[in-house]
Protein backbone atom coordinates (compact mmCIF):
# COMPACT_ATOMS: atom_id res chain seq x y z
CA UNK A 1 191.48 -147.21 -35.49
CA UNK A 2 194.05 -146.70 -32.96
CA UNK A 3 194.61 -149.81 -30.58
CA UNK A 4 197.01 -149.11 -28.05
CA UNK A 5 200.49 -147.79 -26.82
CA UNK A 6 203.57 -149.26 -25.63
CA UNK A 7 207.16 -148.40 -25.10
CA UNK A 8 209.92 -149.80 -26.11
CA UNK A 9 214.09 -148.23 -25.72
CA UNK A 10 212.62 -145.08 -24.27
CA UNK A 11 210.70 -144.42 -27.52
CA UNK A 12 206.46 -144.27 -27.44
CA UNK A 13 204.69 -145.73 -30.62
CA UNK A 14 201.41 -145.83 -31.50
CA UNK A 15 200.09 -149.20 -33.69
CA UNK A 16 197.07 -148.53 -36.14
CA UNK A 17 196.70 -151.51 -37.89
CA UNK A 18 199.43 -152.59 -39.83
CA UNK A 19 200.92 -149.19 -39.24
CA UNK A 20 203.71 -148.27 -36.51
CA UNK A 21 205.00 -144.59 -35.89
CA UNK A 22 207.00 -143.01 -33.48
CA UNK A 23 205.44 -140.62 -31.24
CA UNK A 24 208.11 -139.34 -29.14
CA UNK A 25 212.03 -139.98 -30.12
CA UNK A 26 215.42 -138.57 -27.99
CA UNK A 27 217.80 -136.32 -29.70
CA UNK A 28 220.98 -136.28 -28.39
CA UNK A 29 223.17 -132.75 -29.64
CA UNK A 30 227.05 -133.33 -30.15
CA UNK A 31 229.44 -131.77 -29.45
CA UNK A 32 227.40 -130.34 -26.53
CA UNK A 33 225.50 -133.58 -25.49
CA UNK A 34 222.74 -131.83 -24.98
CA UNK A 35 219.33 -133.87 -25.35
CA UNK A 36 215.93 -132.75 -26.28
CA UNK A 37 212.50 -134.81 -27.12
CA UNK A 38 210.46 -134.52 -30.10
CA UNK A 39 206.84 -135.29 -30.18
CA UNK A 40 205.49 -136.71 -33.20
CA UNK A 41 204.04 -133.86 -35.23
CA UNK A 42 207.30 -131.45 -34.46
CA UNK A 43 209.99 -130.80 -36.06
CA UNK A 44 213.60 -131.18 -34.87
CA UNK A 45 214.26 -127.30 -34.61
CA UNK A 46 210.70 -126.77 -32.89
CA UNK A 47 211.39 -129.66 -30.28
CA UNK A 48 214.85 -128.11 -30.10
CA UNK A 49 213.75 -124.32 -29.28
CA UNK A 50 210.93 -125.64 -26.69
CA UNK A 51 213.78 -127.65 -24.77
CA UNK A 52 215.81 -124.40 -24.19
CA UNK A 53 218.28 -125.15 -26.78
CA UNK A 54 219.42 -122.26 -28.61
CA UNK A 55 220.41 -123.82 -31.68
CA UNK A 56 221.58 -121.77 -35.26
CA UNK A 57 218.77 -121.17 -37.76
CA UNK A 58 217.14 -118.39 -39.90
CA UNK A 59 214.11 -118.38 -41.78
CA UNK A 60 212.57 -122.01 -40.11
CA UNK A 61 210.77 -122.34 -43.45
CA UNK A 62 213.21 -124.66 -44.96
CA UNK A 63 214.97 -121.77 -47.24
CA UNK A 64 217.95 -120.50 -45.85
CA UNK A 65 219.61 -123.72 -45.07
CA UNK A 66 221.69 -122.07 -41.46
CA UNK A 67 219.58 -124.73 -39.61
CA UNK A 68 221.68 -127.94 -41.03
CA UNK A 69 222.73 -130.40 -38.99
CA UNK A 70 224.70 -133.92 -39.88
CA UNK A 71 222.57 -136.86 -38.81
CA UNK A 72 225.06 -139.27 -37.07
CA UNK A 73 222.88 -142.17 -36.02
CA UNK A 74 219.11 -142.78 -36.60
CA UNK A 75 216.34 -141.78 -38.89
CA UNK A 76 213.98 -138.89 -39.82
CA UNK A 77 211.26 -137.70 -41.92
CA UNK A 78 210.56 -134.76 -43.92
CA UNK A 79 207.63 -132.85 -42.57
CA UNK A 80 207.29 -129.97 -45.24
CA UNK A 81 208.79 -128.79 -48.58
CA UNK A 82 211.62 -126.64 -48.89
CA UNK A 83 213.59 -124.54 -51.20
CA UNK A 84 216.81 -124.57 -49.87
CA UNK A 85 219.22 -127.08 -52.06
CA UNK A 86 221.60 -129.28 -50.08
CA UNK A 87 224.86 -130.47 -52.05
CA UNK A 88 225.61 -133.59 -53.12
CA UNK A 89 228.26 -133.85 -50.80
CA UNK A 90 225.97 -132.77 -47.84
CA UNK A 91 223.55 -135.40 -48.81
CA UNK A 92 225.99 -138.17 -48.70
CA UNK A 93 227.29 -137.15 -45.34
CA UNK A 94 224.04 -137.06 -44.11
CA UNK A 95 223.06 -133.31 -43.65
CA UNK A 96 219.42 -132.49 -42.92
CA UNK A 97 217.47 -128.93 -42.41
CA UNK A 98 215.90 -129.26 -38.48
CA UNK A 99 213.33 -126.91 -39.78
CA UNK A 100 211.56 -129.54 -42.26
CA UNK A 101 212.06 -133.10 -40.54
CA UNK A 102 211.44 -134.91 -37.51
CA UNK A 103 212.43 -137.96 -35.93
CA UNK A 104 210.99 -141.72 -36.53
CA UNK A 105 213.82 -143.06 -33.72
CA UNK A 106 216.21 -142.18 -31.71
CA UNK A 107 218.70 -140.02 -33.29
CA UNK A 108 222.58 -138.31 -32.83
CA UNK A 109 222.87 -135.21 -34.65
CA UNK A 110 225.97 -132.52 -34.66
CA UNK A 111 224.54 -129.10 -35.09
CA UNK A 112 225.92 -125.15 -34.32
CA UNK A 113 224.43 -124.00 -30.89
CA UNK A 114 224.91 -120.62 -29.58
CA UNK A 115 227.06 -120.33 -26.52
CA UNK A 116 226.73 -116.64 -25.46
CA UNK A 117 225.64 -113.64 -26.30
CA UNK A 118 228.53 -113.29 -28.86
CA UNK A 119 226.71 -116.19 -30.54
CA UNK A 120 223.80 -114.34 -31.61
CA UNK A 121 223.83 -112.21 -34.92
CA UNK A 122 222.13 -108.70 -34.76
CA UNK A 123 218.77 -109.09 -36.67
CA UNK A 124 216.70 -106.27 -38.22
CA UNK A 125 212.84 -107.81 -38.11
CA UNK A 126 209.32 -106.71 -39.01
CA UNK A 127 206.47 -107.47 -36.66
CA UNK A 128 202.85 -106.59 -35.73
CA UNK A 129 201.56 -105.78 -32.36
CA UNK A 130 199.56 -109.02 -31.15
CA UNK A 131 197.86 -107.24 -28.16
CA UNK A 132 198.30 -104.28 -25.72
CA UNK A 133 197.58 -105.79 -22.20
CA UNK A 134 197.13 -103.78 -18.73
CA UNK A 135 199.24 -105.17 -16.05
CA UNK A 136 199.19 -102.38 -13.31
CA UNK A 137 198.02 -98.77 -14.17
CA UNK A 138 201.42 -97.52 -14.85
CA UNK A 139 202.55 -101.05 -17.02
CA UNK A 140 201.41 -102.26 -20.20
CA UNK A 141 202.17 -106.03 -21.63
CA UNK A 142 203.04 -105.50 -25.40
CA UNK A 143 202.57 -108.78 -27.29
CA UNK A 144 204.72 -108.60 -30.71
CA UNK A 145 204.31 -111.51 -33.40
CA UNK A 146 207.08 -112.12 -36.29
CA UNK A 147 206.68 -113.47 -39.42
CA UNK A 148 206.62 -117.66 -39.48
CA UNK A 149 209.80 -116.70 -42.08
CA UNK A 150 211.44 -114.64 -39.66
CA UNK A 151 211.51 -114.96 -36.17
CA UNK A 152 214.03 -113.35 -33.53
CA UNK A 153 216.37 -115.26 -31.92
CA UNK A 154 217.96 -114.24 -28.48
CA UNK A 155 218.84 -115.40 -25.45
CA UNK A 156 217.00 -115.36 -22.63
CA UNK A 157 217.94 -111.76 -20.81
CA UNK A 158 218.68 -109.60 -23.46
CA UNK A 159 217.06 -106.82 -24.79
CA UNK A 160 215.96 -105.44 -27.93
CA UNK A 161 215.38 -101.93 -30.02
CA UNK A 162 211.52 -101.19 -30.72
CA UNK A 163 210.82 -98.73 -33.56
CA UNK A 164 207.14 -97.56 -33.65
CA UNK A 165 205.94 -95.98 -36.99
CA UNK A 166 206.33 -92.23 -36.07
CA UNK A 167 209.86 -93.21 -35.37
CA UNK A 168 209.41 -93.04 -31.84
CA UNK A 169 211.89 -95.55 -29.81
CA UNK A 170 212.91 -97.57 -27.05
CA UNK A 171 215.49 -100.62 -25.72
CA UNK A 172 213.16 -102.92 -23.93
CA UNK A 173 214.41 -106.65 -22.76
CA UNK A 174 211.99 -109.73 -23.59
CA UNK A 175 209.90 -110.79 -21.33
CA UNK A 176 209.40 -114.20 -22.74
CA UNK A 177 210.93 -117.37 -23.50
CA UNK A 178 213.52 -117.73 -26.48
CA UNK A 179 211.64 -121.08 -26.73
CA UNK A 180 208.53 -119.14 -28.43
CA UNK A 181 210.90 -116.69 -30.74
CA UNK A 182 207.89 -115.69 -32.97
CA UNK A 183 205.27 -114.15 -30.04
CA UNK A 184 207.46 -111.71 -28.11
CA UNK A 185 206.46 -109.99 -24.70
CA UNK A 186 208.07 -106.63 -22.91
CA UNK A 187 206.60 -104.74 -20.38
CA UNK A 188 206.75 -101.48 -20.85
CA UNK A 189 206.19 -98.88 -18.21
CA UNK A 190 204.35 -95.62 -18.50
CA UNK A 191 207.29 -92.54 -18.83
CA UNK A 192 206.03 -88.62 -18.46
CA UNK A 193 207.97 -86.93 -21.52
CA UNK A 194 208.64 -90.40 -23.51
CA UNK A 195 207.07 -91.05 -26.88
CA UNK A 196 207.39 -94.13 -27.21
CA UNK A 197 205.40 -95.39 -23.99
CA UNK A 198 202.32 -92.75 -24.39
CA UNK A 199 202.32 -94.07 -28.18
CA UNK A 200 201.96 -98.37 -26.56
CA UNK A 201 199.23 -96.79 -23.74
CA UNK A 202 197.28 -94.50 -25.96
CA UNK A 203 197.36 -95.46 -29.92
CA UNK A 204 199.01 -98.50 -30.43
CA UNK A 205 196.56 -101.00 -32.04
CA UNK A 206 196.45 -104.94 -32.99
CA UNK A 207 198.15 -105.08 -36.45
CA UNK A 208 200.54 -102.02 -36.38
CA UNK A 209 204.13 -102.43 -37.57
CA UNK A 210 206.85 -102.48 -34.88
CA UNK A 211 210.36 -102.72 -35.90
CA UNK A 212 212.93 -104.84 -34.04
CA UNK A 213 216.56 -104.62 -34.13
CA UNK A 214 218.60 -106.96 -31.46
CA UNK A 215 218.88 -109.15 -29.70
CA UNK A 216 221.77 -106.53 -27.43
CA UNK A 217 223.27 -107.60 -23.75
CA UNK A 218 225.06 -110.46 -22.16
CA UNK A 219 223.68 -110.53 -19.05
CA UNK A 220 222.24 -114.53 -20.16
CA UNK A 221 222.47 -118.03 -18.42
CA UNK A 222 225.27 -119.59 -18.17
CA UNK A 223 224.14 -122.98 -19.24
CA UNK A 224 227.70 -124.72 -18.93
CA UNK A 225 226.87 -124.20 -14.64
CA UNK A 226 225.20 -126.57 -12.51
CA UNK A 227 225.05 -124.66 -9.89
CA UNK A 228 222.21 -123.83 -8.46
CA UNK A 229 220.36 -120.39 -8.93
CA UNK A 230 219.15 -117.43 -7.49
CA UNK A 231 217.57 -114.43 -9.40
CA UNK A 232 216.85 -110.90 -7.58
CA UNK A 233 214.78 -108.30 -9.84
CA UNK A 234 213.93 -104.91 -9.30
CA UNK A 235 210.67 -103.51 -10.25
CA UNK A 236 210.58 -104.09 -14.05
CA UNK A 237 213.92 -106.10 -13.82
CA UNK A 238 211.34 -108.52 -13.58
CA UNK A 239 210.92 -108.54 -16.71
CA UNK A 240 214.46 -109.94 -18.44
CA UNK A 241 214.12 -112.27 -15.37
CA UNK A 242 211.20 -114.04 -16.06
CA UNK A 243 212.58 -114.44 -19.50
CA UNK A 244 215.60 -116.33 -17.73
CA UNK A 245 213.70 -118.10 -15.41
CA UNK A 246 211.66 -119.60 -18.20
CA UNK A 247 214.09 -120.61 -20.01
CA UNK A 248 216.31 -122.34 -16.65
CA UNK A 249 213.12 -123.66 -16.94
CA UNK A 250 213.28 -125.60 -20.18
CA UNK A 251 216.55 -126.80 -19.88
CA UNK A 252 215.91 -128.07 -16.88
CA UNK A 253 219.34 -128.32 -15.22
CA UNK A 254 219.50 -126.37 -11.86
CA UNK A 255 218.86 -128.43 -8.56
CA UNK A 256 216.90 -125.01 -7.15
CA UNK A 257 216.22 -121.94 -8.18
CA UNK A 258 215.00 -119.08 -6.31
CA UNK A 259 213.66 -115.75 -7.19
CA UNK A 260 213.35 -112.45 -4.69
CA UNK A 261 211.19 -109.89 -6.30
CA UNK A 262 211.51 -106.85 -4.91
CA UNK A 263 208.63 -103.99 -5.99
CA UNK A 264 207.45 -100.37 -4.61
CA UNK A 265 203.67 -100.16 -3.43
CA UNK A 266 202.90 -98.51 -6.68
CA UNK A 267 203.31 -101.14 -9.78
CA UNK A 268 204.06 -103.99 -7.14
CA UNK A 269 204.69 -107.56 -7.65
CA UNK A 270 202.37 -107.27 -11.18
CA UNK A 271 202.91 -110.88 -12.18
CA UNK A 272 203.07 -112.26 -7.98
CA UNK A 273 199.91 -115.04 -9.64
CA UNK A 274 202.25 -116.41 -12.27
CA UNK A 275 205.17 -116.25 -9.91
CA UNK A 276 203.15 -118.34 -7.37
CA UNK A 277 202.14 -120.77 -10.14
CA UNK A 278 206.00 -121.64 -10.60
CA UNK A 279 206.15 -122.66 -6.62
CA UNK A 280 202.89 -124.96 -6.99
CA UNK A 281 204.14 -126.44 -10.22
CA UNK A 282 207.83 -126.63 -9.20
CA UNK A 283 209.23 -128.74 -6.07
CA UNK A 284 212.72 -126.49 -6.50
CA UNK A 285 211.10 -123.46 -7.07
CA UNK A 286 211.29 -120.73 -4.33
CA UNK A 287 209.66 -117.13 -4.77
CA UNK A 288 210.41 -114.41 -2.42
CA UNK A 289 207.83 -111.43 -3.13
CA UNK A 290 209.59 -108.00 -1.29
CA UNK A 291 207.64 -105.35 -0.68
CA UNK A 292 210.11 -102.25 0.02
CA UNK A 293 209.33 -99.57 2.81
CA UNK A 294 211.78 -96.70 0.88
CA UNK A 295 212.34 -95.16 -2.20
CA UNK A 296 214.30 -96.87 -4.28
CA UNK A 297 215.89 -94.64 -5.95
CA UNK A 298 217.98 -94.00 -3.07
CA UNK A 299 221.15 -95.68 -2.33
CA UNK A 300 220.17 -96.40 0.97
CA UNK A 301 216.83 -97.94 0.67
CA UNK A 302 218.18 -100.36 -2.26
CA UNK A 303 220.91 -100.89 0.69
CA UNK A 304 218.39 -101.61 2.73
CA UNK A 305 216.35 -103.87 1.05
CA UNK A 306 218.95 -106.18 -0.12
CA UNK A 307 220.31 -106.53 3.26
CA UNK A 308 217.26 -108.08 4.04
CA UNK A 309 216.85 -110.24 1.48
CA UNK A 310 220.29 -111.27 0.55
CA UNK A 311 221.34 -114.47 1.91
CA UNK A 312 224.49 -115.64 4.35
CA UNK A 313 227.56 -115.90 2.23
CA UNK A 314 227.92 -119.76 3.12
CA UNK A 315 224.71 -120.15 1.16
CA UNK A 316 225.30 -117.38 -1.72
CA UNK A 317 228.92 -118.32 -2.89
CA UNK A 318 227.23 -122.07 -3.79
CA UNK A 319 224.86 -120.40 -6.04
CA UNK A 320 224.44 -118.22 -9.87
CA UNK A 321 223.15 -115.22 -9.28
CA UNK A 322 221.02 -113.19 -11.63
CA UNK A 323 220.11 -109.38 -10.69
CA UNK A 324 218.29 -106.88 -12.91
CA UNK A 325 216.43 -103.35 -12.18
CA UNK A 326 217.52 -99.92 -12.63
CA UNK A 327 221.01 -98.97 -12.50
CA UNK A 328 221.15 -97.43 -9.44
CA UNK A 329 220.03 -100.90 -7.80
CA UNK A 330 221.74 -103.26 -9.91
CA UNK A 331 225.12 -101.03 -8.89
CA UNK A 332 224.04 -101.57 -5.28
CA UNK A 333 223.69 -105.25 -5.74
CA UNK A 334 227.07 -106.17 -7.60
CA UNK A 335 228.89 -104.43 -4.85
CA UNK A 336 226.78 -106.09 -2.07
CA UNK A 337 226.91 -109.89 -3.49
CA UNK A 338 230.34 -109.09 -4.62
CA UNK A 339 231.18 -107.76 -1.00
CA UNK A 340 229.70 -111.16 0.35
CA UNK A 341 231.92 -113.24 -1.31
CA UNK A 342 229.96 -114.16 -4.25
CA UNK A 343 232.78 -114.92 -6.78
CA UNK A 344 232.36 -112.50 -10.30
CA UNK A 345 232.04 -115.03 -12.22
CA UNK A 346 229.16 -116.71 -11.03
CA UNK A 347 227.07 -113.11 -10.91
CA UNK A 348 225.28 -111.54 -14.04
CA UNK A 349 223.77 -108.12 -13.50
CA UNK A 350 221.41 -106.27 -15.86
CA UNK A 351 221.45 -102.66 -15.78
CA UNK A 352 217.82 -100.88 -17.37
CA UNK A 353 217.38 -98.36 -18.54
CA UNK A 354 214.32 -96.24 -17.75
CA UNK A 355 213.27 -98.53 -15.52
C-alpha cells in the first residue's frame, strides 16, 4: 500500500511500508556538467538520451560495454542482466554500464559524450518499416524501428542512407529526435523518375527490411552556445529542423527559439498543427508559417522571401541560426544572413538534396 510522497534534497521518494525508494534522482555529467533526471523505472542511458544528451553507447543491452561510465559520488542499481564483463580494476574504480542501472540518489558520473558530428561513428543497421503515413499528397512519413540491440545514434540534423530491398536508394535526414534512436522518422517526398520514393508511396509495407548506413552531415546544434535561436526551413528542410528543434528542446538551454517555415501552396506547412502545439506548450517558442508567392526555385523568389522574413541585423547577430531546404535556397540564405552581419560561426546551413 502506498502512503504518500515527500521530497527531500531535490530527490522524490515514495514510502510503502517499511520500504523507501527513490523515484526521481539528478545526474550530474563531468567533465561537461551536464545534468539529466532519471525517473524510477529508467535507466541512466535512457534518462540520459531523453534529456538531449548524446552520450557514447552501442548495443543498450548491457553487451558491448561502450556505455561505461565511472560513478564518482552516489549510488545505483542494476535494472537487468548483462553479458558484458567489467575488469577487476573497473570494478574497484567504480565503473558501471548506463544501459543496465539506475539511480537510488543523487549521483556524479564521468562518461564519453559526443561533441560534434566528428563524434559519431558511421553505423551500418537493419530495420523494419513501422508505418507509411500520408502527410500531403506529394509527402509520405516513413516510420523505421531498429532492433532494441541496435539502435542509431546521430545528432539531431543529420542525415542518413536508406537501402530498400531492390537496392533502390536515397540520403534522407531524420525527422525525429536523437532522444528516441530506435523509432526513426523522414519525410520523404514523391520524385517522377526516382525509385526509391515510388517504392515508400506504392509497395512499401509494415515489416519490410530497410537498411541504414549514417548518421552523415554536420550541420547539428551547437550545444556549447547559449545564445538564443532561430531556425528557417525550406519546404522539406523542415524536416532535419524539427529534428533540431526537438532536441533544443530536450536540453533545454536556449532563452528563445524561433522557427520561420517557409512552404509553396503545393505540400505547404504539412506539420503547421504540431508546429502550433510548440507555441501553446512553449512560452519561448515563436513559429513563423511563410507562405511564398514565387517559385522557389528561382534565385529571386528565395531572395524575396527571405527578405521578408529575415530579421534586422541588431536582432540576428544576437542569435544561432539554423537554415535547411534545397540548395539553391540554403545558398541564398548563407549569403543573405552572412551579408547581414550574422557572424559564420554562429550559422549552420543544410543543403538537401532532392528536396
Amino acid at each position: 500500500m502506498r502512503y504518500g510522497k515527500f521530497s527531500t534534497m531535490g530527490k522524490r521518494w515514495s514510502v510503502c511500508g517499511d520500504l523507501m525508494s527513490v523515484e526521481t534522482a539528478q545526474v550530474r555529467v563531468r567533465p561537461s556538467g551536464r545534468e539529466f533526471v532519471v525517473e524510477r523505472n529508467d535507466t541512466l542511458l535512457e534518462a540520459a538520451l531523453r534529456a538531449g544528451l548524446s552520450l557514447s553507447y552501442g548495443c543498450s543491452n548491457g553487451n558491448c560495454g561502450q556505455c561505461k561510465a565511472k560513478l564518482l559520488s552516489g549510488q545505483v542499481r542494476k535494472t537487468r542482466h548483462y553479458d558484458y564483463v567489467l575488469s577487476a580494476a573497473e570494478k574497484n574504480t567504480g565503473v558501471v554500464l548506463m544501459c543496465c542501472n539506475t539511480a537510488v540518489a543523487d549521483l556524479v558520473i564521468e562518461a564519453r559524450e559526443a561533441h560534434g558530428a566528428a563524434d559519431m561513428p558511421l553505423q551500418n543497421i537493419t530495420a523494419k518499416v513501422k508505418s507509411v503515413n500520408p502527410m500531403a499528397e506529394d509527402l509520405r512519413l516513413l516510420h523505421l524501428q531498429t532492433p532494441r540491440s541496435n539502435r542509431l545514434r546521430f545528432l539531431a540534423g543529420q542525415s542518413v542512407s536508406l537501402t530498400l530491398a531492390d537496392g533502390s536508394a536515397a540520403s534522407c535526414p531524420v525527422a525525429s529526435c536523437p532522444c528516441d534512436d530506435r523509432n526513426l522518422q523522414f519525410h520523404i517526398p514523391r520524385r517522377a523518375g526516382d525509385t526509391f520514393s515510388e517504392r515508400v508511396f506504392t509497395g512499401l509495407g509494415s515489416a519490410d527490411i530497410v537498411r541504414i548506413e549514417g548518421p552523415r552531415g554536420d550541420c547539428v546544434l551547437n550545444e556549447e552556445s547559449n545564445r538564443p535561436l532561430i531556425f528557417i526551413a525550406c519546404g522539406g528542410g523542415f524536416a532535419p529542423i524539427k529534428s533540431l528543434i526537438e532536441h533544443a528542446m530536450a536540453l533545454d538551454v536556449a532563452e528563445t527559439l524561433q522557427l520561420y517555415w517557409i512552404a509553396d501552396g503545393k505540400t505547404g506547412h504539412y506539420l503547421n498543427n504540431l508546429c502550433r502545439s510548440w507555441t501553446d506548450a512553449l512560452d519561448n517558442f515563436r513559429y513563423i508559417p511563410v507562405t511564398a508567392e514565387g517559385d522557389l526555385t528561382r534565385d529571386a523568389a528565395i531572395r524575396d522571401v527571405l527578405a521578408r522574413v529575415l530579421p534586422a541585423q541588431a536582432e540576428l547577430v544576437a542569435h544561432d541560426v539554423y537554415a535547411a531546404g534545397p540548395a539553391a535556397f540554403a545558398n541564398e540564405a548563407e549569403y543573405l544572413l552572412l551579408d547581414r552581419g550574422l557572424p559564420p560561426s554562429q550559422l549552420f546551413v543544410n543543403r538537401l538534396a532532392g528536396f
